[in-house]
Protein backbone atom coordinates (compact mmCIF):
# COMPACT_ATOMS: atom_id res chain seq x y z
CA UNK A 1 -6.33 -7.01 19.81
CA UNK A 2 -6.88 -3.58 19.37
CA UNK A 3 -9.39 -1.11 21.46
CA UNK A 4 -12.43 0.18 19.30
CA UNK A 5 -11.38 3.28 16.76
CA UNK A 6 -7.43 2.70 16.95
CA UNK A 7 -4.84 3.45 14.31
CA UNK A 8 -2.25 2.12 13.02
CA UNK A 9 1.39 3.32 11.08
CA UNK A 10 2.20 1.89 8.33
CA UNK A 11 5.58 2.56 6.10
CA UNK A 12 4.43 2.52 2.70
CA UNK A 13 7.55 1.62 -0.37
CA UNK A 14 6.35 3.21 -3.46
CA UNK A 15 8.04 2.20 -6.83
CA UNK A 16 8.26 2.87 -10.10
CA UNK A 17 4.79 4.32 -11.84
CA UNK A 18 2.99 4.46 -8.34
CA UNK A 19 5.96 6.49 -6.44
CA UNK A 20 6.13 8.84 -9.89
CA UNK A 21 2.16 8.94 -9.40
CA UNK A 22 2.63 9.90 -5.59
CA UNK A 23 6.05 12.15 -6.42
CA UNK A 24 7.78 10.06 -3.04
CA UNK A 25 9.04 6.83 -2.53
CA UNK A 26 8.57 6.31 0.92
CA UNK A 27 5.40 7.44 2.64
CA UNK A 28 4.14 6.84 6.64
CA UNK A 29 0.60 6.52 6.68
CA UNK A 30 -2.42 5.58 9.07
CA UNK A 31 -4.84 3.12 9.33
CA UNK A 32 -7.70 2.10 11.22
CA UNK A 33 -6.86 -1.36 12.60
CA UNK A 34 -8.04 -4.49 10.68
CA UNK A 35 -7.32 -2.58 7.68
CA UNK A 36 -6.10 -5.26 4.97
CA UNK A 37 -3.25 -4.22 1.96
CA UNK A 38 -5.66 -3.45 -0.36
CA UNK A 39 -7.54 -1.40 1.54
CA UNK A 40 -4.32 0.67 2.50
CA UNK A 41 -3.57 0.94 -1.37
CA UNK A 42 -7.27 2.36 -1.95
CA UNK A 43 -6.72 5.31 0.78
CA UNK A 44 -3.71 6.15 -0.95
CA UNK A 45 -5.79 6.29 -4.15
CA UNK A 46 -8.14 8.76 -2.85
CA UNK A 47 -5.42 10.96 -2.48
CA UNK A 48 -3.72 10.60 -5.76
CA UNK A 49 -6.64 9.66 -8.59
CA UNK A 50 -4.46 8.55 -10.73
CA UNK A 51 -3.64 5.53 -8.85
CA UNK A 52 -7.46 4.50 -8.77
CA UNK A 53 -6.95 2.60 -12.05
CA UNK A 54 -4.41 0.34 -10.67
CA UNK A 55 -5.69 -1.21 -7.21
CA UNK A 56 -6.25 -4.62 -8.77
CA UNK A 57 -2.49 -4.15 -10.82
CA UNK A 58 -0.29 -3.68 -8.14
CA UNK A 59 1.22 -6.23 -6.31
CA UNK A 60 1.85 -5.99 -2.74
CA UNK A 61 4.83 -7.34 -0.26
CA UNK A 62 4.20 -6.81 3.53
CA UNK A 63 7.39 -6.83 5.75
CA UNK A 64 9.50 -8.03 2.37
CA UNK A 65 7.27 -11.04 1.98
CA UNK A 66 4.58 -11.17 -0.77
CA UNK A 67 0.69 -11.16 -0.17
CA UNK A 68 -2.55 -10.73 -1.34
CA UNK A 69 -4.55 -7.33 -1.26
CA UNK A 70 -7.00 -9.59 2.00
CA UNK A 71 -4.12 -9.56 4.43
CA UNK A 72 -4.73 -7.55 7.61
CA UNK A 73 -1.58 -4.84 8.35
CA UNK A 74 -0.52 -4.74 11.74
CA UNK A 75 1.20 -1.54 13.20
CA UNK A 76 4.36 -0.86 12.10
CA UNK A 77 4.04 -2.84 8.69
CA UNK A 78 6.14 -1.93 6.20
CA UNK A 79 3.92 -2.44 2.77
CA UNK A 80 6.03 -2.38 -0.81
CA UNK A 81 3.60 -1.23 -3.37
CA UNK A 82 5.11 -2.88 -6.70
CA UNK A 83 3.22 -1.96 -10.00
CA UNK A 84 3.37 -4.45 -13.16
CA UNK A 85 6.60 -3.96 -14.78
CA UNK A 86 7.52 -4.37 -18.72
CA UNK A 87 10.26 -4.21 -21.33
CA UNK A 88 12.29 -5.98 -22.41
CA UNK A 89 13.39 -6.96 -26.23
């Protein structure tokens, strides 16, 4: 459990689109605790507009394991950000 107000790290993976969007691929950022994936993907979007658009595209892998945008980070999560990907013939 954490006390009232606290913050947690999390190591963000940026690929493709969203780390072009950002212009990084790896990012530290913090969170209040309780914060879930989504969430975390939303702050980011404040920052970078562009990303707005794409909170319910993305797909999200905490700690190299797949989950939905409801999962709550803990401190020291790592959190892939993986946008849709295409091509192809």
């Amino acid at each position: 459990m954490h006390p009232p107000n606290a913050m947690i790290r999390v190591d963000l993976l940026l690929f493709a689109s969203v780390a072009e969007a950002v212009g990084e691929h790896h990012r530290v950022i913090e969170v209040p605790a309780g914060t879930v994936v989504r969430e975390a993907f939303r702050l980011l979007a404040e920052e970078v507009e562009s990303l707005a658009s794409r909170v319910d595209h993305v797909s999200f892998a905490r700690n190299q394991e797949f989950v939905s945008g409801d999962v709550v980070l803990e401190d020291g999560d790592e959190l892939a950000v993986i946008p849709p990907v295409s091509g192809g013939e």
